[in-house]
N, C-alpha and C. Protein backbone atom coordinates (compact mmCIF):
# COMPACT_ATOMS: atom_id res chain seq x y z
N UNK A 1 0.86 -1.18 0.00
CA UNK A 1 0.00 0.00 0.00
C UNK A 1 0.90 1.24 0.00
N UNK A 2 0.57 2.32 -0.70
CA UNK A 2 1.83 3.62 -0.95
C UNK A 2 1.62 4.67 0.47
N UNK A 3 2.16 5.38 0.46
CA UNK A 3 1.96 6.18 1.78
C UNK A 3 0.85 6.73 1.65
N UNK A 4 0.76 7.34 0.14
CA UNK A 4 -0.90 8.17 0.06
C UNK A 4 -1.78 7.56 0.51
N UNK A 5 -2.22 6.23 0.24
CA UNK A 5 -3.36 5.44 0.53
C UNK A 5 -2.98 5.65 2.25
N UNK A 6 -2.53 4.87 2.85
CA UNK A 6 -1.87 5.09 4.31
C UNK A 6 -2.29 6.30 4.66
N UNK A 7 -1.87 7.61 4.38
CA UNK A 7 -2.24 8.86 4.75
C UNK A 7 -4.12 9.11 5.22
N UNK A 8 -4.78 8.71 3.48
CA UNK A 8 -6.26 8.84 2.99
C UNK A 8 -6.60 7.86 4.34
N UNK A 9 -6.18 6.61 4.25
CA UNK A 9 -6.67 5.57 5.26
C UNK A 9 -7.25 6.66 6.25
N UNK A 10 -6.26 6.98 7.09
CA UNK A 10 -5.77 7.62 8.27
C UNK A 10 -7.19 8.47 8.45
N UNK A 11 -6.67 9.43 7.60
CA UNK A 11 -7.90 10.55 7.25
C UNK A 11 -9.07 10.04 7.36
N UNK A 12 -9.56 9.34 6.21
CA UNK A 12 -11.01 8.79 6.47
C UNK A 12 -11.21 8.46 7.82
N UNK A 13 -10.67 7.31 8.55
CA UNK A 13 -10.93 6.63 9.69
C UNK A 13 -11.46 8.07 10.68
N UNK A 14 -10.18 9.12 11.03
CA UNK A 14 -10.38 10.28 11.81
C UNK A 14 -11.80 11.07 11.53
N UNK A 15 -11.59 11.44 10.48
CA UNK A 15 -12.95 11.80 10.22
C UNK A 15 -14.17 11.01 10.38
N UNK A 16 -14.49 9.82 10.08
CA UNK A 16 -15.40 9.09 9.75
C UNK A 16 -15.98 8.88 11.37
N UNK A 17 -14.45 8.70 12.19
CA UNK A 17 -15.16 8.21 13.24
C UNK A 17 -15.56 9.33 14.29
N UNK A 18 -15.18 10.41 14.26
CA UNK A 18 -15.82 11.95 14.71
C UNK A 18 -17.27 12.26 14.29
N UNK A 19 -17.35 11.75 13.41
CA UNK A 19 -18.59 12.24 12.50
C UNK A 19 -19.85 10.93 12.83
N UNK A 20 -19.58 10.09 12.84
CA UNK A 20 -20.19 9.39 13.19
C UNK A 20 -20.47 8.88 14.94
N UNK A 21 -19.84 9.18 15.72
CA UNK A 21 -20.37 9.69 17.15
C UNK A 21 -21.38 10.23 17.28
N UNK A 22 -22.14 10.95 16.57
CA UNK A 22 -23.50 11.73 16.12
C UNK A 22 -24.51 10.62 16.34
N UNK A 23 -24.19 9.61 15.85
CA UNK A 23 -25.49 8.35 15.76
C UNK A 23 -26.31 8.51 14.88
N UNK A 24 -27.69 8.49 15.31
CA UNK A 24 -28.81 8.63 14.22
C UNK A 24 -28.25 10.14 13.59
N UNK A 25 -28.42 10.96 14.22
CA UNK A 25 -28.51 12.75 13.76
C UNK A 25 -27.17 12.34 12.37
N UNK A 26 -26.11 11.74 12.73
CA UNK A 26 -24.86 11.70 11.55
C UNK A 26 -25.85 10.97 10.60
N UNK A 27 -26.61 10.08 10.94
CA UNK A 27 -27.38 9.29 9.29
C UNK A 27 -27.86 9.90 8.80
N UNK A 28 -28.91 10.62 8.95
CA UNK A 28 -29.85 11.71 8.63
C UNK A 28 -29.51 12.76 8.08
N UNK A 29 -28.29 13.42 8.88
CA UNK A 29 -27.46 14.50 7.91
C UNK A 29 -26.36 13.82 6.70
N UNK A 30 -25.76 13.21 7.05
CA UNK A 30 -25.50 12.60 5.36
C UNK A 30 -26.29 12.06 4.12
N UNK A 31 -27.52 11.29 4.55
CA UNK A 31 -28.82 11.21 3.88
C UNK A 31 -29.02 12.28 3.08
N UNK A 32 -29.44 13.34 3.70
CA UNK A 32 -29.36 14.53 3.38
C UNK A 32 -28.16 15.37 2.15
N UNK A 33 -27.30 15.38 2.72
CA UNK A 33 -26.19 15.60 2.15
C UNK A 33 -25.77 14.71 0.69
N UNK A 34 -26.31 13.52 0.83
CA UNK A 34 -26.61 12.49 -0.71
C UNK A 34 -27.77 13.38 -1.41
N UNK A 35 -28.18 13.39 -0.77
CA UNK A 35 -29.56 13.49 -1.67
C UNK A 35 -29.61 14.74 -1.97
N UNK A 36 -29.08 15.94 -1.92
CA UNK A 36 -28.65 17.05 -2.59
C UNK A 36 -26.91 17.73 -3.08
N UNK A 37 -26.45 16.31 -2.61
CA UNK A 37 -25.23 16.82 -3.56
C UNK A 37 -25.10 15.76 -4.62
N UNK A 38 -25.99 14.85 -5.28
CA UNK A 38 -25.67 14.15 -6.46
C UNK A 38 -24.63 15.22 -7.42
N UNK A 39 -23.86 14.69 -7.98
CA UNK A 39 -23.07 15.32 -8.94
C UNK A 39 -22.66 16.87 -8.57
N UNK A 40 -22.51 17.34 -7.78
CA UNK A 40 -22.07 18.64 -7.32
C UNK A 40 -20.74 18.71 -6.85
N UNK A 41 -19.83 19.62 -7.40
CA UNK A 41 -18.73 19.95 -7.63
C UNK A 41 -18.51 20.87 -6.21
N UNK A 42 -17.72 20.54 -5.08
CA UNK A 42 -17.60 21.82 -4.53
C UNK A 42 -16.09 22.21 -4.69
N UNK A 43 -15.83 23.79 -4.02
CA UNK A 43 -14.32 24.03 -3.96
C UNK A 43 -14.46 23.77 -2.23
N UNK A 44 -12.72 24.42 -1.86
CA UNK A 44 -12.93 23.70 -0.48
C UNK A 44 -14.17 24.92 0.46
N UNK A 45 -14.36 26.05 0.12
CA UNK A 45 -14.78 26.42 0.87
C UNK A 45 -16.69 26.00 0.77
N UNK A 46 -16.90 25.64 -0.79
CA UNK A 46 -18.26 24.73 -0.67
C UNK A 46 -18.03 23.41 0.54
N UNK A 47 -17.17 23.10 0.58
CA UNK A 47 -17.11 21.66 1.27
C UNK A 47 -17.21 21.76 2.77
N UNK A 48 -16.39 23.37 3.06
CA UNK A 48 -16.58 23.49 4.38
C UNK A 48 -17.53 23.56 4.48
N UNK A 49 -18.61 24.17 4.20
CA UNK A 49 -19.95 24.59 4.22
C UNK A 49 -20.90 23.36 4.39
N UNK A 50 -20.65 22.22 3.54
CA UNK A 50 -21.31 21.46 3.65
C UNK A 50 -20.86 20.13 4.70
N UNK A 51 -19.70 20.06 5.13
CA UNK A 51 -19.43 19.42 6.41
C UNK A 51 -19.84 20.10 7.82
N UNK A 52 -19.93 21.40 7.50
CA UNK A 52 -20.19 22.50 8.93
C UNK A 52 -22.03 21.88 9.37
N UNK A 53 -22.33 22.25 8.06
CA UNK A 53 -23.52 21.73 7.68
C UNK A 53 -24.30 20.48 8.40
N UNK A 54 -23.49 19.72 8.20
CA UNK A 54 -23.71 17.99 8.80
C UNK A 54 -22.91 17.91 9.74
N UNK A 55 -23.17 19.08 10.63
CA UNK A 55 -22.53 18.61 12.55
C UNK A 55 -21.15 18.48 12.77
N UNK A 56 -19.99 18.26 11.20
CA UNK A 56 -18.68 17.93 11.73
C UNK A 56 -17.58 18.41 10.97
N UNK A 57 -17.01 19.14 11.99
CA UNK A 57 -16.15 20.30 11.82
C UNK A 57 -14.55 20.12 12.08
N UNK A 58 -13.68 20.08 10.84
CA UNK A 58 -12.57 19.33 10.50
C UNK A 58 -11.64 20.81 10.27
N UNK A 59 -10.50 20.35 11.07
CA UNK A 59 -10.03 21.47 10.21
C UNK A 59 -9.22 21.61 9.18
N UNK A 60 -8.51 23.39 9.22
CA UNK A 60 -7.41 23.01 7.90
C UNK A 60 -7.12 22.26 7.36
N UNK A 61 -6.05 21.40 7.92
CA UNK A 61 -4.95 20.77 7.60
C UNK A 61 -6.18 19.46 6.84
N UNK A 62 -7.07 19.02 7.76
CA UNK A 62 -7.96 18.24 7.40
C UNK A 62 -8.70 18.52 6.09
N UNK A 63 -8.93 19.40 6.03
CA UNK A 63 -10.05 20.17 5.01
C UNK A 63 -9.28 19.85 3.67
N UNK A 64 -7.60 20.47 3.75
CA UNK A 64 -7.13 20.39 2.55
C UNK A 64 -6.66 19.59 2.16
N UNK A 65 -6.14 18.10 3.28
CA UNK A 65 -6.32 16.65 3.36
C UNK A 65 -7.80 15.87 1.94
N UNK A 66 -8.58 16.63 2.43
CA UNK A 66 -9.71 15.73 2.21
C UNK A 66 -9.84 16.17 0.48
N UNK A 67 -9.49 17.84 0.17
CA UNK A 67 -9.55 18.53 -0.81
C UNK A 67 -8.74 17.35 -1.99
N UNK A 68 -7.45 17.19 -1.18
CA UNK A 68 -6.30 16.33 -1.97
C UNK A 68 -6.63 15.19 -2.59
N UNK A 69 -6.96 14.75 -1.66
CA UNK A 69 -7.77 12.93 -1.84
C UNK A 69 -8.97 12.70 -2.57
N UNK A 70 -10.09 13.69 -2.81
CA UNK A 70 -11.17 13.49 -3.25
C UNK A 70 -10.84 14.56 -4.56
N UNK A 71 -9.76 14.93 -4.48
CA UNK A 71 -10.15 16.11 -5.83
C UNK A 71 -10.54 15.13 -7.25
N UNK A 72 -11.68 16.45 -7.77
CA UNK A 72 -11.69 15.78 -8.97
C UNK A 72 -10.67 15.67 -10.12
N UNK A 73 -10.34 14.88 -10.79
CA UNK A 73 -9.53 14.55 -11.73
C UNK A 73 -9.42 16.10 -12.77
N UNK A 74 -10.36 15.88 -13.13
CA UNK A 74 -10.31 17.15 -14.45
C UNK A 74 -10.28 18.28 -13.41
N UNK A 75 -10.63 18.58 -12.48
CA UNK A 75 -9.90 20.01 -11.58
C UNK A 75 -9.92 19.91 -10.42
N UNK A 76 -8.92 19.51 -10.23
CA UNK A 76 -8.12 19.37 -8.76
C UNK A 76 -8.76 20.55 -7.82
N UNK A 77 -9.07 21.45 -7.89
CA UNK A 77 -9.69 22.66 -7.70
C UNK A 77 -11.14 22.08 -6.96
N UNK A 78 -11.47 21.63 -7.20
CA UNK A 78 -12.90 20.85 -6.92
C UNK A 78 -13.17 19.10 -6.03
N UNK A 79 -13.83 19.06 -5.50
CA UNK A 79 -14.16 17.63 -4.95
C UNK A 79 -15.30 17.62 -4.99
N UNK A 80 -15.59 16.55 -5.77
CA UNK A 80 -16.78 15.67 -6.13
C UNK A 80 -17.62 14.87 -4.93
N UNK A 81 -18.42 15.87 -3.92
CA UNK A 81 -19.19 16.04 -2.87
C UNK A 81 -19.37 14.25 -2.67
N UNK A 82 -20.30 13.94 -3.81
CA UNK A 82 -20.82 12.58 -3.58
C UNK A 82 -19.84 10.89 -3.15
N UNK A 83 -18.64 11.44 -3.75
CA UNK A 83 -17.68 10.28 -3.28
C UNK A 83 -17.08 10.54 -1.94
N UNK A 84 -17.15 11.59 -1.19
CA UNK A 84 -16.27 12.11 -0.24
C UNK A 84 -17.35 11.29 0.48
N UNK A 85 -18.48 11.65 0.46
CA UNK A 85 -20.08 11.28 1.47
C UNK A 85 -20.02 9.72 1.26
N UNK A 86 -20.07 9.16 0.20
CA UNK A 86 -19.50 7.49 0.09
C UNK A 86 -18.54 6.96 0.64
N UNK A 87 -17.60 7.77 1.13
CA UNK A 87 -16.82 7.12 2.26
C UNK A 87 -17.14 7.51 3.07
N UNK A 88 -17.54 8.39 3.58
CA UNK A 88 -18.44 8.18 4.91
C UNK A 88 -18.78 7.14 5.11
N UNK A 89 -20.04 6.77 4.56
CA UNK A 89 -20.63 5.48 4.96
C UNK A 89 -20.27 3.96 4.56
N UNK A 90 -19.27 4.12 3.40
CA UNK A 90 -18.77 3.06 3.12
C UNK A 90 -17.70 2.63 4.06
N UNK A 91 -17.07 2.94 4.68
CA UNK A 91 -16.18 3.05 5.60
C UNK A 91 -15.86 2.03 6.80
N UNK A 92 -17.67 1.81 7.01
CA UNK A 92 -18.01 0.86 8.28
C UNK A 92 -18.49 -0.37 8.07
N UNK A 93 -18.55 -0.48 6.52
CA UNK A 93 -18.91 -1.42 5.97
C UNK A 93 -18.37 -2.25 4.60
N UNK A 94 -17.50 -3.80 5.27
CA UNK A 94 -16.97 -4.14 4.36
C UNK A 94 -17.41 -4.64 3.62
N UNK A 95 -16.52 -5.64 2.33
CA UNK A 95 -17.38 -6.07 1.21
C UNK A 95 -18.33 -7.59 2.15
N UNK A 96 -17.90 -7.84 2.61
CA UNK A 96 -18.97 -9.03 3.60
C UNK A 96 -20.27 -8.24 4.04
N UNK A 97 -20.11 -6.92 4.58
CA UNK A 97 -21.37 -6.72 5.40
C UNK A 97 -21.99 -6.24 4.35
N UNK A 98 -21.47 -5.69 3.41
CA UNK A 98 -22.27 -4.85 2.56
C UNK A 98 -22.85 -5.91 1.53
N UNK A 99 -22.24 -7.01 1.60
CA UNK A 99 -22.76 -8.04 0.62
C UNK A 99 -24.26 -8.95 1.69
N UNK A 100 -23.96 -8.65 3.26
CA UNK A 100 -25.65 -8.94 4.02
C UNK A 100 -26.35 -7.99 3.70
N UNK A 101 -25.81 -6.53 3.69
CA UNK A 101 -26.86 -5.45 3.67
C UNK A 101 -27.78 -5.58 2.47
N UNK A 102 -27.18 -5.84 1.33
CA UNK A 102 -27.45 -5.92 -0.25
C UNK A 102 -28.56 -7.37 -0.33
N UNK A 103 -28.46 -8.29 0.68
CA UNK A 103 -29.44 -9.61 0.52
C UNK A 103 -30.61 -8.84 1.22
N UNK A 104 -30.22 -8.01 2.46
CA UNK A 104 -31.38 -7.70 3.16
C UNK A 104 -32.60 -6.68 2.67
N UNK A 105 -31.76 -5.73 1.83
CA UNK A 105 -32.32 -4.37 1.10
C UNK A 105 -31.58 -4.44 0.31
N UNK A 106 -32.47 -4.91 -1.32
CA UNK A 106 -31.57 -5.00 -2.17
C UNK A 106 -32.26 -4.07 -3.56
N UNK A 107 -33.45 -3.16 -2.85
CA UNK A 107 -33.73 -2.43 -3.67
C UNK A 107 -34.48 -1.39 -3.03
N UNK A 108 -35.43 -0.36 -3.16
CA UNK A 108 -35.88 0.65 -2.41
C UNK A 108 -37.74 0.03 -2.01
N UNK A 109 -37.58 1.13 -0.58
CA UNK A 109 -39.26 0.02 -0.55
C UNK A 109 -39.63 0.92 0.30
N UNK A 110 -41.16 0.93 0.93
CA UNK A 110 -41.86 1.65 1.45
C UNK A 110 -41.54 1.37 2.75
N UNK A 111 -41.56 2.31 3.29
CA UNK A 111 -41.34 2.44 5.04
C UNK A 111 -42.28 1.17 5.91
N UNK A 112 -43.54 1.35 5.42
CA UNK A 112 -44.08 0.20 6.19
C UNK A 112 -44.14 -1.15 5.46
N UNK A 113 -43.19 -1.19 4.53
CA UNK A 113 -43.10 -2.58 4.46
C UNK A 113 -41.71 -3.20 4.82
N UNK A 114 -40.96 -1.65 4.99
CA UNK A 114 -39.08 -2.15 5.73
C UNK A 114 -39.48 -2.44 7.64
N UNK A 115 -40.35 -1.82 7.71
CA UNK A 115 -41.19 -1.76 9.70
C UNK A 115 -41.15 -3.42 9.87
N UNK A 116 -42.11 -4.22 9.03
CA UNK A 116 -42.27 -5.43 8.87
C UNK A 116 -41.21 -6.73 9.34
N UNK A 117 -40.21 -6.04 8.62
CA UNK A 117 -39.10 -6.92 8.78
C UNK A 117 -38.09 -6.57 10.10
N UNK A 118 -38.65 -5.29 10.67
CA UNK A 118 -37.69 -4.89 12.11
C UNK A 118 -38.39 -5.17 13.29
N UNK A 119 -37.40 -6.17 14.00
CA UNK A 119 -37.86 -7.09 15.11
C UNK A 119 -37.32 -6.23 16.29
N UNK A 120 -37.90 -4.79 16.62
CA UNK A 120 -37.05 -4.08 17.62
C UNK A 120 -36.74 -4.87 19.20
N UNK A 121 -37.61 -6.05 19.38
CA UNK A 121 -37.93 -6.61 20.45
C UNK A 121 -36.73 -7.61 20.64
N UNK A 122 -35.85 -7.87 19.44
CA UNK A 122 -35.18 -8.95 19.29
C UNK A 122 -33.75 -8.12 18.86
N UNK A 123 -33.82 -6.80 19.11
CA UNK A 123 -32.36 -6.16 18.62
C UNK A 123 -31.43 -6.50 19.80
N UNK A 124 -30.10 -6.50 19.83
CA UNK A 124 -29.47 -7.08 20.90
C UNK A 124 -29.12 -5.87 22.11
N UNK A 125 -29.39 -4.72 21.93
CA UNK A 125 -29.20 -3.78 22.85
C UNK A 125 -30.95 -4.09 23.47
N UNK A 126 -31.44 -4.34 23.32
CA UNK A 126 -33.01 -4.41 23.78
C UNK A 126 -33.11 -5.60 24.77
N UNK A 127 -32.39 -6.77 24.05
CA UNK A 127 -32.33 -7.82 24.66
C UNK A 127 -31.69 -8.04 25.95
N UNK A 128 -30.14 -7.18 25.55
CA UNK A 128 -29.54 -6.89 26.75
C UNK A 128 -29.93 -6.00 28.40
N UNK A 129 -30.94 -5.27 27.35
CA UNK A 129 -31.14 -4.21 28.77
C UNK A 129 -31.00 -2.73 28.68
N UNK A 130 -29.62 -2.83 27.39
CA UNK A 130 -29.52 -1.45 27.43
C UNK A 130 -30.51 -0.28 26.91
N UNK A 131 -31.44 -0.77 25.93
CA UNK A 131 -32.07 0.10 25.72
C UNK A 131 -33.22 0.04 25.52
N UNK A 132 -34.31 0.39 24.81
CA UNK A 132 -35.81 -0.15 24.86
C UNK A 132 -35.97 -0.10 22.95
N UNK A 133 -37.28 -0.87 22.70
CA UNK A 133 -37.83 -0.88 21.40
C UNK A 133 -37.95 0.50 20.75
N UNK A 134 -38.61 1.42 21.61
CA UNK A 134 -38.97 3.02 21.43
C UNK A 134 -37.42 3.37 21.19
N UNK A 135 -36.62 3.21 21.62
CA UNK A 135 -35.43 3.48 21.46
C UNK A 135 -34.59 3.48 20.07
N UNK A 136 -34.30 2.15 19.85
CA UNK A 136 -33.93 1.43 18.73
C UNK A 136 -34.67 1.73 17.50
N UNK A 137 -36.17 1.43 17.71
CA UNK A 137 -36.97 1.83 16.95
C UNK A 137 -36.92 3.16 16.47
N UNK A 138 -36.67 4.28 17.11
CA UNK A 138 -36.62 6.12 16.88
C UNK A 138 -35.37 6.16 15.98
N UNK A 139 -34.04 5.10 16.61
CA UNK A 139 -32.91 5.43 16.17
C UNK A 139 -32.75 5.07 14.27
N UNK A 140 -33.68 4.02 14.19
CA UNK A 140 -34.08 3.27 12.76
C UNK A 140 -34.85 4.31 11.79
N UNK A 141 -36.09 4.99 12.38
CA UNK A 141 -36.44 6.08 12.07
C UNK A 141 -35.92 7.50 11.52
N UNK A 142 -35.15 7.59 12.59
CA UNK A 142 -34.51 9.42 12.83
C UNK A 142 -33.40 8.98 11.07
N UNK A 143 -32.67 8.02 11.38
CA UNK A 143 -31.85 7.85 10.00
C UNK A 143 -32.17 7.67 8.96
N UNK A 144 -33.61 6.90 8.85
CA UNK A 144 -34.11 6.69 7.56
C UNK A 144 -35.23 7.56 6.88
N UNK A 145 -35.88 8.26 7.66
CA UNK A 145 -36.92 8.91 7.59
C UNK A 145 -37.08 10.41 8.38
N UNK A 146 -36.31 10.55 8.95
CA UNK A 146 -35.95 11.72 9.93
C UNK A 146 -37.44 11.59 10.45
N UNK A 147 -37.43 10.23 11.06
CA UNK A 147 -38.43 10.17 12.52
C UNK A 147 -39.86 10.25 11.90
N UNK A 148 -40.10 10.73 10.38
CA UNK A 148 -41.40 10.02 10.44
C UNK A 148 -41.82 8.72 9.91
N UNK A 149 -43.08 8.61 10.69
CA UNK A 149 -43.35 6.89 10.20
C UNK A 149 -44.31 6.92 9.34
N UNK A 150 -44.83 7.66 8.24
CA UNK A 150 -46.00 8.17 7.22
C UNK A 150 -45.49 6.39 6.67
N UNK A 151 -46.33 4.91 6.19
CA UNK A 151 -46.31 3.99 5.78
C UNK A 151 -45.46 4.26 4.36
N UNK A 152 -45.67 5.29 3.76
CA UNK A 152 -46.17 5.13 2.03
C UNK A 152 -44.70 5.58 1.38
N UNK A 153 -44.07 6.35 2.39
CA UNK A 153 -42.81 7.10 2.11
C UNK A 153 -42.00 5.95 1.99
N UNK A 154 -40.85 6.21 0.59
CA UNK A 154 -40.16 5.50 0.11
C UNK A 154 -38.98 5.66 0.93
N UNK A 155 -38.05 4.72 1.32
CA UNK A 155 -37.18 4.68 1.77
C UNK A 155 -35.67 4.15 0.84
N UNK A 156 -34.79 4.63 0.31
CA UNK A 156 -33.92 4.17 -0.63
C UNK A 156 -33.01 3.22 0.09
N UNK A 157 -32.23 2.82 -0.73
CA UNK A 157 -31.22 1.50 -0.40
C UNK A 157 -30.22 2.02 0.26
N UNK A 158 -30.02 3.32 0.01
CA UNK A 158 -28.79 4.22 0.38
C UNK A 158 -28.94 5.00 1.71
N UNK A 159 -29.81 5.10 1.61
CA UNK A 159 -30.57 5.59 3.25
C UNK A 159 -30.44 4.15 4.12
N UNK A 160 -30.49 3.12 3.66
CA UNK A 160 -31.05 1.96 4.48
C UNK A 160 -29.31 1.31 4.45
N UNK A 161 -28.16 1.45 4.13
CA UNK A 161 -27.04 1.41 4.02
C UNK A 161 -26.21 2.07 5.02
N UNK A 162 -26.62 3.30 4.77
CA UNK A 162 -25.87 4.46 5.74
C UNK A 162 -26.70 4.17 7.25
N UNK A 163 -27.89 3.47 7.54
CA UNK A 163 -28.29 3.46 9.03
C UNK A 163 -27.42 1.92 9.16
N UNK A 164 -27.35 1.23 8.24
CA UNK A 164 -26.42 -0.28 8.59
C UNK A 164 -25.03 0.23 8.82
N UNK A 165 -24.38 1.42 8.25
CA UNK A 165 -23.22 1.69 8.31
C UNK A 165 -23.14 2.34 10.34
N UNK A 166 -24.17 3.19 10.08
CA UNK A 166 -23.67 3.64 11.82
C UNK A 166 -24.12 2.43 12.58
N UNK A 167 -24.85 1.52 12.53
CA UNK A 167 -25.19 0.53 13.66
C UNK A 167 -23.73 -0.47 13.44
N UNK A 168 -23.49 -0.49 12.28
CA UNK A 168 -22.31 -1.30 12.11
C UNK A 168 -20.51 -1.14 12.88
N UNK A 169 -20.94 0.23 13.00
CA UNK A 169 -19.49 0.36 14.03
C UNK A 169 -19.59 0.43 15.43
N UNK A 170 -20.99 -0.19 15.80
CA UNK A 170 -21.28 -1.01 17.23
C UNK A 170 -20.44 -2.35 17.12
N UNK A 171 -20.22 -2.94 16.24
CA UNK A 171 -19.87 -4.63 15.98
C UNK A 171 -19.05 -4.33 15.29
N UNK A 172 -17.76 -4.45 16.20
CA UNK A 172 -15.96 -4.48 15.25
C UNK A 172 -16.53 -5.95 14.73
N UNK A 173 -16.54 -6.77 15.48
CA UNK A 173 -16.35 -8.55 14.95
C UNK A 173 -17.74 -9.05 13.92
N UNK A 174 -17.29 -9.74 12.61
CA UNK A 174 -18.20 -9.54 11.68
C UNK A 174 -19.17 -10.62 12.38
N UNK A 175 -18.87 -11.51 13.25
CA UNK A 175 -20.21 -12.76 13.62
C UNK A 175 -21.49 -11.44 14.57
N UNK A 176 -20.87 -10.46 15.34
CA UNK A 176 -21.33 -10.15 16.09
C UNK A 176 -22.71 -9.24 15.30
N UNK A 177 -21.82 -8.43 14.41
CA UNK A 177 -22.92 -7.74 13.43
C UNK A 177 -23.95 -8.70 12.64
N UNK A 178 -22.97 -9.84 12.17
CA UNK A 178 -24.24 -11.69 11.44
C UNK A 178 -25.50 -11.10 12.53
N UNK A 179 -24.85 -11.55 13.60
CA UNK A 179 -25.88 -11.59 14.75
C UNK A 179 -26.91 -10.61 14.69
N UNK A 180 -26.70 -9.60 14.77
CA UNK A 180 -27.33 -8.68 14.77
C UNK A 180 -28.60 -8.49 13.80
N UNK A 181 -27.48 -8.54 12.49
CA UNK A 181 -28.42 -8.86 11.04
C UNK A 181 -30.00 -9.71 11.17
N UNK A 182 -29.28 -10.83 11.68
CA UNK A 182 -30.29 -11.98 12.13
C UNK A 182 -30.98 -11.91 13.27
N UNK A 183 -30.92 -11.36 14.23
CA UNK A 183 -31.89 -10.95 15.34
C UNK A 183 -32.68 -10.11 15.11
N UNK A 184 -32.43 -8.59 14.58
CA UNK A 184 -33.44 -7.35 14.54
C UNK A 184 -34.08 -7.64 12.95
N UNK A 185 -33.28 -7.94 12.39
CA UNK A 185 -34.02 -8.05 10.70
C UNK A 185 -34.21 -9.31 10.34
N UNK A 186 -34.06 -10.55 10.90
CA UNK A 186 -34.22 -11.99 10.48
C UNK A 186 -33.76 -12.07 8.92
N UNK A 187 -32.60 -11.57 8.95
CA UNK A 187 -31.23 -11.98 8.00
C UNK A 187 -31.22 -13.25 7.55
């Protein structure tokens, strides 16, 4: 691996994992942040704007870190919003989990028919004690839907990715996340 990659590694991880301490609120604002920066070009000071934006605030050295690594090809001058936000969430999720996520939601679907398949009673923080259904349940919500439960509203694959990505850096060990998969969603 060259030092650059090593460096980017570095970077992503720092960032990714600052930003994602947020929990639900980090899903929701990158959600967000997809879904209006398709194909949008920023310079760095668009970028600050739009990380300030989504709760997480990097600096300089970082900023022009991130400028480096994501610049676009044809003008370095620019970073291509939507891949920077893809590592975000790609980040927490390797080609294994992302290959459960992809069996589980493998296309876009209505909110009350993704409800169906979530066993909040059987999630393992519920089970344990630590937290309640209302809980888990809000946290599934707030990321995918920003908390509302209207049945009819479509929920995308990418929305339903990025809430697997933050629950996913609960479970370093991939059996533990299996687990998980298979308890709250009957994986």
């Amino acid at each position: 691996m060259s030092r650059v990659k090593i460096a980017k590694s570095r970077l992503d991880e720092t960032v990714a994992q600052r930003f994602w301490n947020k929990g639900p609120l980090a899903a929701a604002s990158l959600r967000h942040a997809l879904e209006s920066g398709v194909g949008r070009m920023l310079d760095i000071r668009g970028l600050s704007s739009v990380l300030i934006a989504m709760g997480l605030c990097v600096n300089k050295l970082e900023l022009q870190e991130i400028m480096k690594y994501y610049a676009y090809d044809a003008d370095p001058g620019f970073v291509k919003l939507e891949d920077f936000l893809t590592m975000l969430w790609r980040i927490n999720l390797d080609d294994t989990r992302l290959e459960w996520a992809n069996a589980l939601f493998p296309e876009d679907t209505q909110l009350g028919q993704l409800l169906t398949r979530f066993y909040a009673e059987d999630h393992p923080s519920v089970v344990s004690g630590d937290r309640t259904e209302e809980h888990v349940r809000g946290d599934l919500l707030l990321a995918i839907s920003d908390g509302e439960e209207t049945e009819t509203i479509t929920i995308t694959r990418e929305a339903f990715l990025i809430y697997l990505s933050m629950i996913s850096r609960n479970y370093p060990q991939e059996d533990d996340f299996h687990h998980f998969l298979q308890d709250a969603w009957k994986l």
